[in-house]
PDB file of N, CA and C in Angstrom:
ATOM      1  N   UNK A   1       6.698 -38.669   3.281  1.00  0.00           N
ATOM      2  CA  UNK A   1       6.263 -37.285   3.365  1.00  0.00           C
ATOM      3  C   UNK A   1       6.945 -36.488   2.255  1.00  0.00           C
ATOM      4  N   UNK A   2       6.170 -35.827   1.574  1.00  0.00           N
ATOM      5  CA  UNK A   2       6.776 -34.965   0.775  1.00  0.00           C
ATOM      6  C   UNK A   2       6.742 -33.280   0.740  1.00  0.00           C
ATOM      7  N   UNK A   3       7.667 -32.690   0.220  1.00  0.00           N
ATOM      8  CA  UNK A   3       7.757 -31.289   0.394  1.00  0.00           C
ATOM      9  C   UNK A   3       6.437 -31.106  -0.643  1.00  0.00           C
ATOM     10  N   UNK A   4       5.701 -31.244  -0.833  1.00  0.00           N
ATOM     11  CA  UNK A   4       4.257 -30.381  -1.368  1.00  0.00           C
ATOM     12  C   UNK A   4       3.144 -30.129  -0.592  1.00  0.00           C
ATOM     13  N   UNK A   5       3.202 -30.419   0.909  1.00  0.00           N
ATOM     14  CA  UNK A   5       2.697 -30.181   1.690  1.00  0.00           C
ATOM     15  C   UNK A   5       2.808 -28.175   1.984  1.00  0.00           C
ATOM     16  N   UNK A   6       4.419 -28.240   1.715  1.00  0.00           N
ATOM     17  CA  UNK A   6       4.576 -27.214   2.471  1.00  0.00           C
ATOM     18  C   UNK A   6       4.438 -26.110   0.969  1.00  0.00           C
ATOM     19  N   UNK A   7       4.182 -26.465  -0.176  1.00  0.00           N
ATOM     20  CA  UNK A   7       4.314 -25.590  -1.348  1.00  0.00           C
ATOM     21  C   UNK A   7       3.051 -24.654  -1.418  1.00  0.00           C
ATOM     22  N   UNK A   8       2.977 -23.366  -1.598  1.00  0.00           N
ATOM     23  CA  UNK A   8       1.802 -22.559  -1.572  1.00  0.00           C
ATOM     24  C   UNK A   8       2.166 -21.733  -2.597  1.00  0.00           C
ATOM     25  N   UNK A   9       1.224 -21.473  -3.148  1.00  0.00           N
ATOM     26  CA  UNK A   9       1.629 -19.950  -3.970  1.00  0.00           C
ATOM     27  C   UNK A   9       1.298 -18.293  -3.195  1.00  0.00           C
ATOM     28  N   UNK A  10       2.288 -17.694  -2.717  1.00  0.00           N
ATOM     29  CA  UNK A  10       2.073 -16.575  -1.933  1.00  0.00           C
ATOM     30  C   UNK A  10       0.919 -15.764  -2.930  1.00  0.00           C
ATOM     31  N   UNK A  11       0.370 -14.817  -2.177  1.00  0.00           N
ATOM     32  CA  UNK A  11      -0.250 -13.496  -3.042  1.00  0.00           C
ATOM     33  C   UNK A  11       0.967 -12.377  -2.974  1.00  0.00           C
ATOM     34  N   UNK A  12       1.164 -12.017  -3.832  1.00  0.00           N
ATOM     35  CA  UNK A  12       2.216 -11.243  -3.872  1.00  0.00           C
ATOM     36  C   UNK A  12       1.709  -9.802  -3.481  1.00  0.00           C
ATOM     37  N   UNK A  13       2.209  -8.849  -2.690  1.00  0.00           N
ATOM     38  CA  UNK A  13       2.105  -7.829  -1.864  1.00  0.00           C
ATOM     39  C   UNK A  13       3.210  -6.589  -1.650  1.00  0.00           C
ATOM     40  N   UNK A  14       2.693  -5.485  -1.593  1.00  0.00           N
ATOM     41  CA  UNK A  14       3.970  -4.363  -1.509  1.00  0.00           C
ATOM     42  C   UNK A  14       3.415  -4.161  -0.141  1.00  0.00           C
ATOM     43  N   UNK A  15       3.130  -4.854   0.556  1.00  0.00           N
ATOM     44  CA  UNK A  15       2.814  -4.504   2.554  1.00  0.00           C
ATOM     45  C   UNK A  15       4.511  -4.583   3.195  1.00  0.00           C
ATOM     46  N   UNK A  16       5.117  -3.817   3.659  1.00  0.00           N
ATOM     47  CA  UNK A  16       6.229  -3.631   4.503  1.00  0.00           C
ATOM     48  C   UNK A  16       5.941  -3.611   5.805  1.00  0.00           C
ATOM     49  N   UNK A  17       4.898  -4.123   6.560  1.00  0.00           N
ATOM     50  CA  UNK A  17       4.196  -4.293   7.586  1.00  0.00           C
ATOM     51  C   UNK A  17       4.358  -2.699   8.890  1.00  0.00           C
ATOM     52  N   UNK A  18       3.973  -1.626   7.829  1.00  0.00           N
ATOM     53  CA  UNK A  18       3.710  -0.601   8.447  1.00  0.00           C
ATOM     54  C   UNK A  18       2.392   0.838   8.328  1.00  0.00           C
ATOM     55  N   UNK A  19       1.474  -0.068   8.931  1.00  0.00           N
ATOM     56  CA  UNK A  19       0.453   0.131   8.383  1.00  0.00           C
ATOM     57  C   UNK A  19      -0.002   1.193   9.019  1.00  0.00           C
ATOM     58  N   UNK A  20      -0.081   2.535   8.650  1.00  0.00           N
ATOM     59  CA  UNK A  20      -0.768   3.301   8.935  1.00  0.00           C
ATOM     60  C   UNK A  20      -1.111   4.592   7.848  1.00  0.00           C
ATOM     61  N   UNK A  21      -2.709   4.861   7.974  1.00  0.00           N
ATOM     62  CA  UNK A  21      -2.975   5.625   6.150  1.00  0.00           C
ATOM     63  C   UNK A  21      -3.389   6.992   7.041  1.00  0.00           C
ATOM     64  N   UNK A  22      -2.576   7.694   6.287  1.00  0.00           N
ATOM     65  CA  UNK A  22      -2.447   8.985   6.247  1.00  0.00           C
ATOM     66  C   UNK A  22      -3.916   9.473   5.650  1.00  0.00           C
ATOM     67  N   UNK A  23      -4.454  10.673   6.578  1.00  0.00           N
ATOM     68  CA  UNK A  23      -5.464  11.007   7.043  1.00  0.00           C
ATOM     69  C   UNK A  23      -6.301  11.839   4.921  1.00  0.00           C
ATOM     70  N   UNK A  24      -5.398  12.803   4.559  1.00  0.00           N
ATOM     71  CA  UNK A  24      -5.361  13.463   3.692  1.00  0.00           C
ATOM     72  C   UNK A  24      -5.674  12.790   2.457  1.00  0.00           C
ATOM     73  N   UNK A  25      -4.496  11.493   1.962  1.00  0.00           N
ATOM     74  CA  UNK A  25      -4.496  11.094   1.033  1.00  0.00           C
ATOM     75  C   UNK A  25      -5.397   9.599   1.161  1.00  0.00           C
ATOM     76  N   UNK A  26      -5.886   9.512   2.581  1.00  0.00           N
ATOM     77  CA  UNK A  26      -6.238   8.288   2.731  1.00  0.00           C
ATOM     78  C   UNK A  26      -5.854   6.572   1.936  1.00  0.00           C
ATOM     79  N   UNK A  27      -4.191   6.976   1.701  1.00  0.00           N
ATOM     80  CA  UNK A  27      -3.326   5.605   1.502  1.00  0.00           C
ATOM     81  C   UNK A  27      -2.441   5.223   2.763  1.00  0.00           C
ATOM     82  N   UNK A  28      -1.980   4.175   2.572  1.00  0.00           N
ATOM     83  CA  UNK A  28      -0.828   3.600   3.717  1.00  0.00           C
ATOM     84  C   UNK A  28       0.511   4.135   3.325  1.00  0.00           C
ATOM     85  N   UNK A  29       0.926   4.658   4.183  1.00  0.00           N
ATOM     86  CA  UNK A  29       2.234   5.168   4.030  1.00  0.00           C
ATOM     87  C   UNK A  29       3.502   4.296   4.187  1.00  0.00           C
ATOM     88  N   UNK A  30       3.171   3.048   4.318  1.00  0.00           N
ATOM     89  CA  UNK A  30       3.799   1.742   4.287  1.00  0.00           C
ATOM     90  C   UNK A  30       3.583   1.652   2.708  1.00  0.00           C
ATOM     91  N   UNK A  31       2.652   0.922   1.926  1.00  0.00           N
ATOM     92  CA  UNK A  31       2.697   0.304   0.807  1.00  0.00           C
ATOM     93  C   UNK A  31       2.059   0.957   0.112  1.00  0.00           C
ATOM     94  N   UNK A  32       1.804   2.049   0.347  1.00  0.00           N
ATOM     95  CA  UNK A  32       0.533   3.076  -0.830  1.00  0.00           C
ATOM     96  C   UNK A  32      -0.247   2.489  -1.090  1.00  0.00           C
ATOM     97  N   UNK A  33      -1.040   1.317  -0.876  1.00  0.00           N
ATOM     98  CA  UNK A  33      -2.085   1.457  -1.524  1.00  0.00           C
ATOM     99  C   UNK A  33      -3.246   2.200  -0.826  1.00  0.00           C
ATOM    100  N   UNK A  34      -4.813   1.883  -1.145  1.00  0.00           N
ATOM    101  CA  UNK A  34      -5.615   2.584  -0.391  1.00  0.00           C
ATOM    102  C   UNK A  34      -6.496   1.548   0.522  1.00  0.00           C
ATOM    103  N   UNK A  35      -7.233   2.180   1.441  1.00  0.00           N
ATOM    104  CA  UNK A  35      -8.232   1.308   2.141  1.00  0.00           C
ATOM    105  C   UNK A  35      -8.982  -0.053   1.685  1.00  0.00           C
ATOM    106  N   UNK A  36      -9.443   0.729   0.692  1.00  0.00           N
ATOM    107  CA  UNK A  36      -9.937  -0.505  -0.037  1.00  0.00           C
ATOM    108  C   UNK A  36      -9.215  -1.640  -0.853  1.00  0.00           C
ATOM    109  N   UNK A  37      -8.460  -1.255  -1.144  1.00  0.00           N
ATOM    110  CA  UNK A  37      -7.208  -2.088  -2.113  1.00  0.00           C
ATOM    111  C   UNK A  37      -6.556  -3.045  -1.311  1.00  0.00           C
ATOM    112  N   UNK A  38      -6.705  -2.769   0.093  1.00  0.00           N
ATOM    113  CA  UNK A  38      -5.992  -3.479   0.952  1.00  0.00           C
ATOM    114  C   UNK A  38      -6.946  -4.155   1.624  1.00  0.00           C
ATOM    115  N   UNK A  39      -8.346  -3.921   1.823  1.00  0.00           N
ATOM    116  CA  UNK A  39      -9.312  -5.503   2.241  1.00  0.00           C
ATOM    117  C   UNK A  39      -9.938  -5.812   1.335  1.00  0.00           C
ATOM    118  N   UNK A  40      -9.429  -5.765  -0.469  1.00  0.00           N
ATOM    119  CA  UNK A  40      -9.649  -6.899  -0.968  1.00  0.00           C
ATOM    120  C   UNK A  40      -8.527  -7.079  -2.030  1.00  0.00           C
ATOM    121  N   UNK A  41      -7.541  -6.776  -1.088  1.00  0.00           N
ATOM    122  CA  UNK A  41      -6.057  -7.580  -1.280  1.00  0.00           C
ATOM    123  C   UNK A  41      -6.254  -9.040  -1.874  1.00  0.00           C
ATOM    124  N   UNK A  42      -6.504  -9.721  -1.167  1.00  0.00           N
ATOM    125  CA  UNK A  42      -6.551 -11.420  -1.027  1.00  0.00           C
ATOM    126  C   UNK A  42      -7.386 -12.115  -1.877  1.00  0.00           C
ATOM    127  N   UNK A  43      -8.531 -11.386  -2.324  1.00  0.00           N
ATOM    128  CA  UNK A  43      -9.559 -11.672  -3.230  1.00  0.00           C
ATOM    129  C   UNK A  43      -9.626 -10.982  -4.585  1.00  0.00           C
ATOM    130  N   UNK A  44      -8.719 -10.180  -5.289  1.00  0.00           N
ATOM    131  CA  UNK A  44      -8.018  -9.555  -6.396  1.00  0.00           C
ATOM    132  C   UNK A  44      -7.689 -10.438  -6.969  1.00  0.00           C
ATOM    133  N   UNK A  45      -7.389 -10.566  -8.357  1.00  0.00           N
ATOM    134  CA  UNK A  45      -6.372 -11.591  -9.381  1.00  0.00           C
ATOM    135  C   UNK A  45      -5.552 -11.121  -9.469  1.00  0.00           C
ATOM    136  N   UNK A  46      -4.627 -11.935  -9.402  1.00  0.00           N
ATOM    137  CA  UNK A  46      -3.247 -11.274  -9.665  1.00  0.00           C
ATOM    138  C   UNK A  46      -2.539 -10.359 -10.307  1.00  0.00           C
ATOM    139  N   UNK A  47      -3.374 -10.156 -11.507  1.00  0.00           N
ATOM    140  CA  UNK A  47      -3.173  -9.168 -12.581  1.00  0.00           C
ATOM    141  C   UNK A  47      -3.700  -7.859 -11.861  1.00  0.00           C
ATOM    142  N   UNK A  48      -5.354  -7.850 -11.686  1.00  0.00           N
ATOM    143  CA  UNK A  48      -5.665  -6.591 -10.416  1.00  0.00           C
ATOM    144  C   UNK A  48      -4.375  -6.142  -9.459  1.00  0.00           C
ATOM    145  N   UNK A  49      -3.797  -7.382  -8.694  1.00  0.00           N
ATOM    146  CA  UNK A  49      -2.966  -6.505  -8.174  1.00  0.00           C
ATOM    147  C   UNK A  49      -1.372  -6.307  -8.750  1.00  0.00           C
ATOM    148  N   UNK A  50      -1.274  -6.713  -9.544  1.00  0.00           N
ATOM    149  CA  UNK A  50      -0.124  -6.151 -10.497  1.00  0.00           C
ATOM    150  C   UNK A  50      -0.753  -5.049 -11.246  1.00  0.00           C
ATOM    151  N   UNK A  51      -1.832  -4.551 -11.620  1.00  0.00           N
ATOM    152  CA  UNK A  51      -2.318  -3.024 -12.046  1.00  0.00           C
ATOM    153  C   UNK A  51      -2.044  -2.154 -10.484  1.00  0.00           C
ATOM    154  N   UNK A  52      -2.604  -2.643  -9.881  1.00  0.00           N
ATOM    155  CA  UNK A  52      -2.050  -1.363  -8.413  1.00  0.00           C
ATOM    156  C   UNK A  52      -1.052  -1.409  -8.246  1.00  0.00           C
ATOM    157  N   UNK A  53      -0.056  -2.560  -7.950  1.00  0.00           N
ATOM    158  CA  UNK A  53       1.038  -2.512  -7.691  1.00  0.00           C
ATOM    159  C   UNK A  53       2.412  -1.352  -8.827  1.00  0.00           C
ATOM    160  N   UNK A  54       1.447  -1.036  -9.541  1.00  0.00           N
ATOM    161  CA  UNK A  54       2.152  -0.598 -11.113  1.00  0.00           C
ATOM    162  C   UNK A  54       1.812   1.063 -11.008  1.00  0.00           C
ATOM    163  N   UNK A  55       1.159   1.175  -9.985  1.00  0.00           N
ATOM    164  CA  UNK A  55       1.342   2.745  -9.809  1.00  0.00           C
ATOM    165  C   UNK A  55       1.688   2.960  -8.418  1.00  0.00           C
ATOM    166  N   UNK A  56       1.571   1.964  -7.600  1.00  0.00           N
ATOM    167  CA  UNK A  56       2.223   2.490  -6.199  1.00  0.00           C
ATOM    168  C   UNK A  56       3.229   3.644  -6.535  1.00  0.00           C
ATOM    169  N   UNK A  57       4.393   3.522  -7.293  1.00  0.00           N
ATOM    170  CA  UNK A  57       5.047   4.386  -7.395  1.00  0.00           C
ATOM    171  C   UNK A  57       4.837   6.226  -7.193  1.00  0.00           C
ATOM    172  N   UNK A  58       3.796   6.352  -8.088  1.00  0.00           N
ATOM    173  CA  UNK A  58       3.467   7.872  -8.529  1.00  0.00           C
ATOM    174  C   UNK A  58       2.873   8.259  -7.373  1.00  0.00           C
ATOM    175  N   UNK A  59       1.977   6.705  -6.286  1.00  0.00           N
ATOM    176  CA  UNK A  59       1.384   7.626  -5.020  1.00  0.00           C
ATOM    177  C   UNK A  59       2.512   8.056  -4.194  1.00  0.00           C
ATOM    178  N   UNK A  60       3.829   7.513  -3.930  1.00  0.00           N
ATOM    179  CA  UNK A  60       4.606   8.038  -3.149  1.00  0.00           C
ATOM    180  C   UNK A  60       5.027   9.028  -3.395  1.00  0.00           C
ATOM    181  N   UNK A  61       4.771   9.379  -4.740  1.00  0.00           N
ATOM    182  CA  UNK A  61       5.225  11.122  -4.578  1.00  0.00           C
ATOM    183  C   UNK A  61       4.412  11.878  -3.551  1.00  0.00           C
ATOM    184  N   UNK A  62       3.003  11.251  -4.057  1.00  0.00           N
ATOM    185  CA  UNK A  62       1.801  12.565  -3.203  1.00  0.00           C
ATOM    186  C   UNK A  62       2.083  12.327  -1.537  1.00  0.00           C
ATOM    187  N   UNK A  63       2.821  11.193  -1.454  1.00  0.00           N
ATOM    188  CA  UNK A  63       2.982  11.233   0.112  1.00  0.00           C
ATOM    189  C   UNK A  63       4.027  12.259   0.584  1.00  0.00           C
ATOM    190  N   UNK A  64       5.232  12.509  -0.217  1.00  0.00           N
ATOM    191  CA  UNK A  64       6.379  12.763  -0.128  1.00  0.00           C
ATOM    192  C   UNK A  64       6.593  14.229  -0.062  1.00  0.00           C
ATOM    193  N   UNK A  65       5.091  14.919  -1.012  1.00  0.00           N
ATOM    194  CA  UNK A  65       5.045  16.059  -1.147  1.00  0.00           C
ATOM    195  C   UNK A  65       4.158  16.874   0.436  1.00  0.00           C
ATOM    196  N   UNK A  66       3.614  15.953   0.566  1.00  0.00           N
ATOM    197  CA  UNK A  66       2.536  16.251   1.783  1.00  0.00           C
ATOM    198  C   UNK A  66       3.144  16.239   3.443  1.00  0.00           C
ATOM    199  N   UNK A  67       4.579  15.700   3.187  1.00  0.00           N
ATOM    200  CA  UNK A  67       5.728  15.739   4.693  1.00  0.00           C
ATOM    201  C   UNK A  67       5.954  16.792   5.109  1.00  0.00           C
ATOM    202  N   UNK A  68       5.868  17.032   6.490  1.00  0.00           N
ATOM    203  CA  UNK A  68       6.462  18.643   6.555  1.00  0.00           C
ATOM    204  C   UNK A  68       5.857  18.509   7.881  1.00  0.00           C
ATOM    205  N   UNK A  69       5.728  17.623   8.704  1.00  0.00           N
ATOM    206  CA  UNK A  69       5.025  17.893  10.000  1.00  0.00           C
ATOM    207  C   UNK A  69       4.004  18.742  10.665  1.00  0.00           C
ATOM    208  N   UNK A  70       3.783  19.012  11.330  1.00  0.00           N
ATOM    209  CA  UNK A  70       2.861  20.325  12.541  1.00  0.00           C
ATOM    210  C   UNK A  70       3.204  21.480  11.925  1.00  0.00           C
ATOM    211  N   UNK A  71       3.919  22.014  11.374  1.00  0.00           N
ATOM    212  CA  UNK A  71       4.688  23.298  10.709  1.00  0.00           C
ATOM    213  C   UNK A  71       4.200  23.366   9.773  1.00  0.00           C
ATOM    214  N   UNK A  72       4.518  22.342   9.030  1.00  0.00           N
ATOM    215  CA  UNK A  72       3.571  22.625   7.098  1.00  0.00           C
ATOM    216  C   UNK A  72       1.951  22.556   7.062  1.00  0.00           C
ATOM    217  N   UNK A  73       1.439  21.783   8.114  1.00  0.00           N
ATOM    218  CA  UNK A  73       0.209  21.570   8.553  1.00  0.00           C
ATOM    219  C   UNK A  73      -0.489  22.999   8.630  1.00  0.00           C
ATOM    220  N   UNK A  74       0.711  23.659  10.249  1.00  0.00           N
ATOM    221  CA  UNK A  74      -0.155  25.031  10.250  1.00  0.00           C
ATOM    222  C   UNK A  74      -0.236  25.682   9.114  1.00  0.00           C
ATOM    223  N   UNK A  75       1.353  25.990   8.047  1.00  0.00           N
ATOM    224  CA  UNK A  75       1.342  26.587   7.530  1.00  0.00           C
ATOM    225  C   UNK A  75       0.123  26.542   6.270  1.00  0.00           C
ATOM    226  N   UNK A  76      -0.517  25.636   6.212  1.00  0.00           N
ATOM    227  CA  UNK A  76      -1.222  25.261   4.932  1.00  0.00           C
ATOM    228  C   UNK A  76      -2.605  25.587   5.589  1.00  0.00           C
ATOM    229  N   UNK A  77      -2.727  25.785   6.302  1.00  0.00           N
ATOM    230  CA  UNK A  77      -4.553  26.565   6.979  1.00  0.00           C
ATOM    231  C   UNK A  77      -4.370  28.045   6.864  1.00  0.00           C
TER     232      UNK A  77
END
């Protein structure tokens, strides 16, 4: 038996397994990406998702700016 049974090449992923997308910006506030980016995660080339993965960054600002709970909510209507 050899260990190449068990050898895979992962898809590489910014999922922190907390998945829930914020209503506004409609991304995951776990891994930023968006709806779509994330059911066709698995079927992307690698490079595709090393281009998303290469701005996750800049979306966490827009998440970061948009915090403020029930309070900033009202206040913004």
């Amino acid at each position: 038996m050899t260990d190449e049974i068990w050898a895979r090449d992962e898809i590489e992923s910014p999922c922190v397994k907390l998945c829930v997308i914020q209503p506004e910006a409609r991304i995951c506030v776990g891994c930023y990406r968006s709806m779509d980016e994330i059911g066709s995660w698995s079927s992307m080339t690698p490079e595709a998702r090393r281009e998303v993965m290469a701005v996750l960054p800049e979306r966490a600002k827009l998440l970061a700016l948009r915090r403020g709970g029930r309070k900033a909510r009202l206040k913004s209507r």
